[in-house]
N, C-alpha and C. Protein backbone atom coordinates (compact mmCIF):
# COMPACT_ATOMS: atom_id res chain seq x y z
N UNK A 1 0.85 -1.18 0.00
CA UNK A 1 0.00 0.00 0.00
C UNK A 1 0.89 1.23 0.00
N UNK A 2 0.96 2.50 -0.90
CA UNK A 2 1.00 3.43 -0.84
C UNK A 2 1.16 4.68 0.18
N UNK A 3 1.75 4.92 0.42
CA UNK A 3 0.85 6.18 1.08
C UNK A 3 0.04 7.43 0.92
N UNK A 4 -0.29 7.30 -0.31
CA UNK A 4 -1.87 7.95 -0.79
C UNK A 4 -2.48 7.06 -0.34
N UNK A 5 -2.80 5.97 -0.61
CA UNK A 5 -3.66 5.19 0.12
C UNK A 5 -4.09 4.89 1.40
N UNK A 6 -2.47 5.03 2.06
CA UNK A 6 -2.65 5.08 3.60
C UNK A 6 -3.37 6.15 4.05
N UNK A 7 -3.17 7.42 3.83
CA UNK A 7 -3.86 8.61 3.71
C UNK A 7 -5.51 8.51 3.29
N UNK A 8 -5.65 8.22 2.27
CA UNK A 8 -6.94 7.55 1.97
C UNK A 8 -7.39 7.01 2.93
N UNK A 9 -7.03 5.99 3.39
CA UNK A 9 -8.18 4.93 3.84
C UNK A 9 -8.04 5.66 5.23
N UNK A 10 -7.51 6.10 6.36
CA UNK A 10 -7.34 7.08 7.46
C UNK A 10 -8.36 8.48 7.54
N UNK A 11 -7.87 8.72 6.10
CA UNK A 11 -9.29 9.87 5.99
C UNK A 11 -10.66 9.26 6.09
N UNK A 12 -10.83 8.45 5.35
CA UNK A 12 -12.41 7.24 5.03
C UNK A 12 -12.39 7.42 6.38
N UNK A 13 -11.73 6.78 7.68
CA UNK A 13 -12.38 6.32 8.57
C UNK A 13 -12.90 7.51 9.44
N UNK A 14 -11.70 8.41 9.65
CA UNK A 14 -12.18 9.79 9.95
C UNK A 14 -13.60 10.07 9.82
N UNK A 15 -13.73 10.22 8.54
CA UNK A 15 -14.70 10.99 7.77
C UNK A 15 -15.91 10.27 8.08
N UNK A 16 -16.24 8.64 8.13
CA UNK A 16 -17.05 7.83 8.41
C UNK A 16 -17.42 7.73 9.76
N UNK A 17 -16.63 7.77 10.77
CA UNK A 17 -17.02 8.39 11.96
C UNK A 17 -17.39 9.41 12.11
N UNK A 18 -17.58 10.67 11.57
CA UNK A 18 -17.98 11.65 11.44
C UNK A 18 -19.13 11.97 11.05
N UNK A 19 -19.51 11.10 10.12
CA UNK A 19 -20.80 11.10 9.42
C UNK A 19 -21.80 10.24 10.67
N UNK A 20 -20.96 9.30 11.43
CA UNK A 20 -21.65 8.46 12.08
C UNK A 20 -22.63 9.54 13.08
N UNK A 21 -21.70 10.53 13.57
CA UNK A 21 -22.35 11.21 14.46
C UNK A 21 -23.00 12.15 14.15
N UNK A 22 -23.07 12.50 12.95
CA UNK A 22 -23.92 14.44 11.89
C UNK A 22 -25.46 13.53 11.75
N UNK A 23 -25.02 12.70 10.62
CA UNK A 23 -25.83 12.17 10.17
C UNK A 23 -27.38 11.92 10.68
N UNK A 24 -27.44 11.39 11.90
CA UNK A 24 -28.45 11.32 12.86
C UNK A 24 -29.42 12.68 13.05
N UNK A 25 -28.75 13.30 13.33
CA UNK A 25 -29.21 14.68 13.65
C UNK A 25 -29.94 15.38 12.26
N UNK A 26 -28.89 15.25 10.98
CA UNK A 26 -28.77 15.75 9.83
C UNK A 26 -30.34 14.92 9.14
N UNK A 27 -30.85 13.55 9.36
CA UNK A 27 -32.16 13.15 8.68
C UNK A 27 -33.16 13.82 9.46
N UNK A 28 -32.82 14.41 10.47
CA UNK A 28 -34.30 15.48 10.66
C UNK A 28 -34.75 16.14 10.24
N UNK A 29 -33.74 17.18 9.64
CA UNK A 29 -33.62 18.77 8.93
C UNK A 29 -33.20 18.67 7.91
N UNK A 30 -32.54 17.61 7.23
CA UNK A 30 -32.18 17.93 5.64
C UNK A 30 -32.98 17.96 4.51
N UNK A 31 -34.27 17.35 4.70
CA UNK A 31 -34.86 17.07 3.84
C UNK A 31 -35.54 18.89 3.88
N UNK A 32 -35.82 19.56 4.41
CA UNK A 32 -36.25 21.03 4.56
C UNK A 32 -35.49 21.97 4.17
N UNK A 33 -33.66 21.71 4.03
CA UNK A 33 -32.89 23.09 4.34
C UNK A 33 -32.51 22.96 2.63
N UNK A 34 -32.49 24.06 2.11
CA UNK A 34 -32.04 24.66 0.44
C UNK A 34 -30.53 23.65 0.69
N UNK A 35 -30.76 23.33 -0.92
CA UNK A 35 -29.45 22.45 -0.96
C UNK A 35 -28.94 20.74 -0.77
N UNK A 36 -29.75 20.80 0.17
CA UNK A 36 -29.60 19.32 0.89
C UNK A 36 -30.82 18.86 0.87
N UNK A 37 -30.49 17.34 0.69
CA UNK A 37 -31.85 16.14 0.24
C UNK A 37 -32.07 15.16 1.35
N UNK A 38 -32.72 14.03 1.43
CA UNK A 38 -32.32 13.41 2.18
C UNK A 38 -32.53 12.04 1.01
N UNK A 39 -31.55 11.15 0.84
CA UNK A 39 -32.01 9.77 -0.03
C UNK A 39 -32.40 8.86 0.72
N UNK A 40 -33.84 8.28 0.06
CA UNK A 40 -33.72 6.76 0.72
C UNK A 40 -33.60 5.88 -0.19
N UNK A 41 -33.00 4.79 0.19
CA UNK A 41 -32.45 3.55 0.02
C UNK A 41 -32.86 2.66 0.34
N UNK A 42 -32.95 1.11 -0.40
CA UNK A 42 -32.78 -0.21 0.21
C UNK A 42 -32.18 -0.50 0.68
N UNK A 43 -31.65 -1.44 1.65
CA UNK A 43 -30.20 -2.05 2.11
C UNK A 43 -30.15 -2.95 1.48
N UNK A 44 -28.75 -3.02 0.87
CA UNK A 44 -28.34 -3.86 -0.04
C UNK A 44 -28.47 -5.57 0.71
N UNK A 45 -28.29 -5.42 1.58
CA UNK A 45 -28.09 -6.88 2.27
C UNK A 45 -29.42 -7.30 3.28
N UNK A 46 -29.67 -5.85 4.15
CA UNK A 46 -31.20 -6.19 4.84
C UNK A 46 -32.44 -6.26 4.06
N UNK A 47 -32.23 -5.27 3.06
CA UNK A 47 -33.57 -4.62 2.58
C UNK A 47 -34.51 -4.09 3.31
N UNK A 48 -33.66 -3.15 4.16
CA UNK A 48 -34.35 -2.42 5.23
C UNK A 48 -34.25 -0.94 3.91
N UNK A 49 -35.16 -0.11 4.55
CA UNK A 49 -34.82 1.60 4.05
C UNK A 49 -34.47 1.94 4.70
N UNK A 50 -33.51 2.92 4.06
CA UNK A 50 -32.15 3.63 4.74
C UNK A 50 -32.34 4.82 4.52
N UNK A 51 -31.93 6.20 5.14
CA UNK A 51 -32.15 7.53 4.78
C UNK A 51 -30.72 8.27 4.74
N UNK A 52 -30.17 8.48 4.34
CA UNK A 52 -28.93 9.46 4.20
C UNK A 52 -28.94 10.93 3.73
N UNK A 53 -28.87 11.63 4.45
CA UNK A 53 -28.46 12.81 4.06
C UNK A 53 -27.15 13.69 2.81
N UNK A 54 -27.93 14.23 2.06
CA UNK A 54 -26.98 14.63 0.73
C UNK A 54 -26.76 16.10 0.55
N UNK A 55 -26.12 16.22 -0.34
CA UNK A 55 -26.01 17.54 -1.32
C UNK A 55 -27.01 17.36 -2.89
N UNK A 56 -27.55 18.24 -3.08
CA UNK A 56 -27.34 18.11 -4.49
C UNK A 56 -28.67 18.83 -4.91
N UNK A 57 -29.01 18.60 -6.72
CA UNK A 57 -29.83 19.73 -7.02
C UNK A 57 -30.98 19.22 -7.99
N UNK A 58 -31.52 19.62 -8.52
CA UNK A 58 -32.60 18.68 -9.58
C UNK A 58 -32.35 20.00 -10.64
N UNK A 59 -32.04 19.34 -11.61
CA UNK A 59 -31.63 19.96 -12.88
C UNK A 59 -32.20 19.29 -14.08
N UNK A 60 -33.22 19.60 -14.65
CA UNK A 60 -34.05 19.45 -15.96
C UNK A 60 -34.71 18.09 -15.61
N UNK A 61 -35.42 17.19 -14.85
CA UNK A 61 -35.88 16.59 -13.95
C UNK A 61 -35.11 15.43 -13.62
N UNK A 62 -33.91 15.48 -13.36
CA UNK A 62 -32.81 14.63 -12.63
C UNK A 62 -32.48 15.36 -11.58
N UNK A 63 -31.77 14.91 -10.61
CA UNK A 63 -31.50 15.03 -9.03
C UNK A 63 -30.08 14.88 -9.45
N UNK A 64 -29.04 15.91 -9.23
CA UNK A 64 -27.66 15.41 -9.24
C UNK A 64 -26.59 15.65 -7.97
N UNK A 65 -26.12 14.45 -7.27
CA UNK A 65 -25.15 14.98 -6.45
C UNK A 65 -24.01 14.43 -6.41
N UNK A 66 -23.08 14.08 -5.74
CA UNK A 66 -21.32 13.83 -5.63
C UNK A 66 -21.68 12.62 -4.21
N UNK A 67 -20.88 11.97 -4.69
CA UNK A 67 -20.65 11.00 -3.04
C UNK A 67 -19.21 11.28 -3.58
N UNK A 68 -18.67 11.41 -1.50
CA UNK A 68 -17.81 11.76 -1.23
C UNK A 68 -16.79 10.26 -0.72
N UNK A 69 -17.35 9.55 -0.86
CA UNK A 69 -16.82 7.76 -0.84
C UNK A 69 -16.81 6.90 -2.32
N UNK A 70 -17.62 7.72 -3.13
CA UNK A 70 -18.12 6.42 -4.14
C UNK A 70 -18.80 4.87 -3.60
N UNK A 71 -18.44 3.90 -4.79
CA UNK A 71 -18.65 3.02 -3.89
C UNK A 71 -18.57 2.34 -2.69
N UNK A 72 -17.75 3.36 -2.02
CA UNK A 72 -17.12 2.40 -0.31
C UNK A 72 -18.52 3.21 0.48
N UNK A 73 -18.99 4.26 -0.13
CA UNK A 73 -20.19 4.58 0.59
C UNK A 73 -21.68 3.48 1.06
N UNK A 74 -22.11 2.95 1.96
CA UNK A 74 -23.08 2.15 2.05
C UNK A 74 -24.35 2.02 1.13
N UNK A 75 -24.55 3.95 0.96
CA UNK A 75 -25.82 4.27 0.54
C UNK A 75 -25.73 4.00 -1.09
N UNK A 76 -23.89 3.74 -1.66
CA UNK A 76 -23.99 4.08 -3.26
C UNK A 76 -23.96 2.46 -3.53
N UNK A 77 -23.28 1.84 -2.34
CA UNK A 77 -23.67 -0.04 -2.78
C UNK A 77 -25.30 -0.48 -2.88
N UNK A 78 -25.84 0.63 -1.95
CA UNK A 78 -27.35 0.19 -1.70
C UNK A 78 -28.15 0.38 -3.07
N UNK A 79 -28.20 1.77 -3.72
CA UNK A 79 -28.49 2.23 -5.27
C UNK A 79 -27.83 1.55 -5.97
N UNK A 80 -26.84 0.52 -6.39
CA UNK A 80 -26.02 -0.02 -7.50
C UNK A 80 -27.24 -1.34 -6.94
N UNK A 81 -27.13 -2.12 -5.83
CA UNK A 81 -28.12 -3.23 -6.00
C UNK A 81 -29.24 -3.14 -6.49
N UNK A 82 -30.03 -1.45 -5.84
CA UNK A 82 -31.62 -1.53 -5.88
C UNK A 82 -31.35 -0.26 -6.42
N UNK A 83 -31.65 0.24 -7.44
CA UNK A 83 -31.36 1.69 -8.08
C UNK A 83 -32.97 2.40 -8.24
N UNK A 84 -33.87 2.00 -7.61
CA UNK A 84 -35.30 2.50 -7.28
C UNK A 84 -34.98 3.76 -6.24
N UNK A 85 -35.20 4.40 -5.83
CA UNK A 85 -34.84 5.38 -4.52
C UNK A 85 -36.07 6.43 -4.56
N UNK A 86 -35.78 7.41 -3.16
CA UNK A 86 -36.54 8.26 -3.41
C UNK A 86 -35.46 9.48 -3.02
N UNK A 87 -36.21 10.24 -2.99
CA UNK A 87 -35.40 11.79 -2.73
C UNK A 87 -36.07 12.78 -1.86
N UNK A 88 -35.74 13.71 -1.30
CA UNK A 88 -36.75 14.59 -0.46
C UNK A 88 -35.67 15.56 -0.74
N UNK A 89 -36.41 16.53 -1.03
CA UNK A 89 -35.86 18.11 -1.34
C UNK A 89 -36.99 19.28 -1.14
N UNK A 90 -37.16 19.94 -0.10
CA UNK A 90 -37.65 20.79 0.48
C UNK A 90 -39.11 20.44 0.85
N UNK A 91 -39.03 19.34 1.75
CA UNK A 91 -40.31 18.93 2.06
C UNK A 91 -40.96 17.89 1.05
N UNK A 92 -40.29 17.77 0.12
CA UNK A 92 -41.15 16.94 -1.19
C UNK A 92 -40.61 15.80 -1.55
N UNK A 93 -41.07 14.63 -1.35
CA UNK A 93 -40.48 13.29 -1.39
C UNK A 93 -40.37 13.03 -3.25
N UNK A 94 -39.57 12.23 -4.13
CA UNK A 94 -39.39 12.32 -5.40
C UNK A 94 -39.09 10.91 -5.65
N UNK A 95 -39.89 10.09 -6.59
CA UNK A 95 -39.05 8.81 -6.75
C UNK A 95 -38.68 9.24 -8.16
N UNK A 96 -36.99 7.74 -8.45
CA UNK A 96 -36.77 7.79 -9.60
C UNK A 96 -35.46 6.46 -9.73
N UNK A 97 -34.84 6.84 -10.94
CA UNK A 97 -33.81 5.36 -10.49
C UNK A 97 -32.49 6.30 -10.75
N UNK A 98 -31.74 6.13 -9.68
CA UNK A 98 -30.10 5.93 -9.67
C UNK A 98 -29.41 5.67 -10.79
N UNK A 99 -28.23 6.15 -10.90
CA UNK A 99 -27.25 6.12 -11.64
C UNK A 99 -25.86 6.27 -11.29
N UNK A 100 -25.06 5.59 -11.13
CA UNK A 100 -23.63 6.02 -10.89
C UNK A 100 -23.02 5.82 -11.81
N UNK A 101 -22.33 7.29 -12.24
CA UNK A 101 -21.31 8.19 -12.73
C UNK A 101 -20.20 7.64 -12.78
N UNK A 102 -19.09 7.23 -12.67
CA UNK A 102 -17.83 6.97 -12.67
C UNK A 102 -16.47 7.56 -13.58
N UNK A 103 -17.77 7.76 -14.84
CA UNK A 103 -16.57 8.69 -15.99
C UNK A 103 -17.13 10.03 -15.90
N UNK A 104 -18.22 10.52 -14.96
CA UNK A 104 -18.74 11.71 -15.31
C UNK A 104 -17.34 12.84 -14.29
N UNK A 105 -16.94 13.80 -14.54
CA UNK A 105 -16.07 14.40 -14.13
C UNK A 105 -16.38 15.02 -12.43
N UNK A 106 -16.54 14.45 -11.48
CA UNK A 106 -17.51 15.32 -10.14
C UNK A 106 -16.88 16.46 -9.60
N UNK A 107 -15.71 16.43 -9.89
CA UNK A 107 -15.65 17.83 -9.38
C UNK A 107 -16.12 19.35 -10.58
N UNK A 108 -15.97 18.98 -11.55
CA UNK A 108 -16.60 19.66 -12.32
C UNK A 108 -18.43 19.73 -11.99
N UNK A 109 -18.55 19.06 -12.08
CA UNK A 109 -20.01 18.70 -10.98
C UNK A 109 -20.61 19.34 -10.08
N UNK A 110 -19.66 19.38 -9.29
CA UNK A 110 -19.78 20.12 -7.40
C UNK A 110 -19.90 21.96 -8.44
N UNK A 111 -19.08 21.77 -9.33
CA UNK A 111 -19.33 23.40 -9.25
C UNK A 111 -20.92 23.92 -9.94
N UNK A 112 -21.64 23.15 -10.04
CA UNK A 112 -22.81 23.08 -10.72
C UNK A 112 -23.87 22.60 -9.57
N UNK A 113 -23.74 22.67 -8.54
CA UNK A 113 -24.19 21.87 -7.53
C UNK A 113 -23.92 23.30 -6.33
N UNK A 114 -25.06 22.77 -5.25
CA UNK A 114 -24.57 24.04 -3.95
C UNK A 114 -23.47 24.11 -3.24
N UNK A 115 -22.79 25.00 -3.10
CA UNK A 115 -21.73 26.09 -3.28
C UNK A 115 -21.26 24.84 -1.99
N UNK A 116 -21.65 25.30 -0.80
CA UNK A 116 -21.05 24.94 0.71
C UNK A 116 -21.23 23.37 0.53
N UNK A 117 -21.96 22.49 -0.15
CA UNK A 117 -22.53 21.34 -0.03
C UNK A 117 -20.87 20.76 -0.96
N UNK A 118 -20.19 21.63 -1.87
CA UNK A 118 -19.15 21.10 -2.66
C UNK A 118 -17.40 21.41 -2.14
N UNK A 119 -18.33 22.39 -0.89
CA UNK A 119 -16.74 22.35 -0.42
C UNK A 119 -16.59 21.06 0.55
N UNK A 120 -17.81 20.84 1.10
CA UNK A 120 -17.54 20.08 2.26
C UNK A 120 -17.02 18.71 1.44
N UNK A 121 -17.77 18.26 0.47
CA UNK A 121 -17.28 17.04 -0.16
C UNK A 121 -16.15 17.00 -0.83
N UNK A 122 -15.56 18.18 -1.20
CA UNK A 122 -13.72 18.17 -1.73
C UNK A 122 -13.09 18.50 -0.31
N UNK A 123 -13.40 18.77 0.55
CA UNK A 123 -12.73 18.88 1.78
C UNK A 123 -12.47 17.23 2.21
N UNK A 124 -13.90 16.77 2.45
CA UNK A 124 -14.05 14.76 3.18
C UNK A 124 -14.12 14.34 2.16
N UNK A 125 -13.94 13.92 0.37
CA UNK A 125 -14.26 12.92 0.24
C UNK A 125 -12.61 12.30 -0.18
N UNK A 126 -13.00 11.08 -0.60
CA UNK A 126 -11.76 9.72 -0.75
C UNK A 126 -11.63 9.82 -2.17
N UNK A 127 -12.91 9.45 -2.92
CA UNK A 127 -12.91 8.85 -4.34
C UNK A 127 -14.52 9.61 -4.68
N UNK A 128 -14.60 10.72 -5.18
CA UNK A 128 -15.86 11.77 -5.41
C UNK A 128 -16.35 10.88 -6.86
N UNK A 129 -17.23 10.58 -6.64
CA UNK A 129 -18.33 9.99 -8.05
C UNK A 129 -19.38 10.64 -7.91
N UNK A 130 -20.29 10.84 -8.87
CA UNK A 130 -21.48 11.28 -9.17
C UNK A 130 -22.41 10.40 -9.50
N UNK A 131 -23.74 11.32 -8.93
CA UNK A 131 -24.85 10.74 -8.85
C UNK A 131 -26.13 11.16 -9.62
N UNK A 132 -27.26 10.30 -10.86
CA UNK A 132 -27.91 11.13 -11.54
C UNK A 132 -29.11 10.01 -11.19
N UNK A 133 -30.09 10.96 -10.27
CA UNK A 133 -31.27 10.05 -9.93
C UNK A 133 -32.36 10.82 -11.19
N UNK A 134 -32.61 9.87 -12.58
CA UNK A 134 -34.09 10.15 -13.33
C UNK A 134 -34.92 9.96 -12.33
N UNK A 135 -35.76 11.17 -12.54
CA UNK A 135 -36.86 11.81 -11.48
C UNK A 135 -38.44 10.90 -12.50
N UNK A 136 -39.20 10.10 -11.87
CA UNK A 136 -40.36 10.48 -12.49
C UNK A 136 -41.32 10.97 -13.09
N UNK A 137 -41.78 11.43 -14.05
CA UNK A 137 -42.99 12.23 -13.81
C UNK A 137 -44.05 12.43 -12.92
């Protein structure tokens, strides 16, 4: 191993403990505050629903945001199994299906996306991928 990597994976855990403790707090109020969504999810392995708190924006009726893990994120293994989801963005729940990005450029992304929501994820993330949830009609 590297030591980018070592660095890497030290940050991940950081950062994952970190989330352990926002997060909680953060599915009360995110789904209400400009900017931030809240996703739900299947569990890939329970098939419980899961709620995670995001960044991101709905642009021509897609939902786009950045994970700051990529796949090491729980919530982006959960959408690659079950790519059904929903979304909540200012009080308003949204279904549609998932997509992960991998060649799409995300930091080019984040700048198209809310301002504070793209620093925090080039500040914590490991491996930044993007996310394009088709919104329903």
């Amino acid at each position: 191993m590297c030591a980018r990597d070592s660095r890497s994976a030290g940050k991940f855990r950081v950062v994952n403990r970190l989330h352990r403790m926002v997060n909680p707090v953060m599915r009360r109020i995110v789904g209400r505050m400009p900017g931030q969504a809240l996703l739900e999810t299947t569990g890939h392995r329970t098939g419980r629903v899961r709620h995670t708190p995001i960044g991101g924006a709905i642009r021509d009726g897609r939902f786009w945001f950045v994970s700051d893990h990529g796949e090491a994120s729980a919530y982006v293994r959960n959408l690659m199994a079950e790519p059904r989801v929903r979304v909540r963005q200012r009080g308003v729940w949204y279904s549609g299906t998932a997509h992960v990005l991998p060649d799409d450029d995300a930091r080019a992304r984040l700048r198209t996306l809310p301002r504070l929501n793209g620093v925090m994820i080039r500040a914590l993330g490991t491996n930044l991928t993007t996310i394009r949830i088709d919104l329903d009609d």
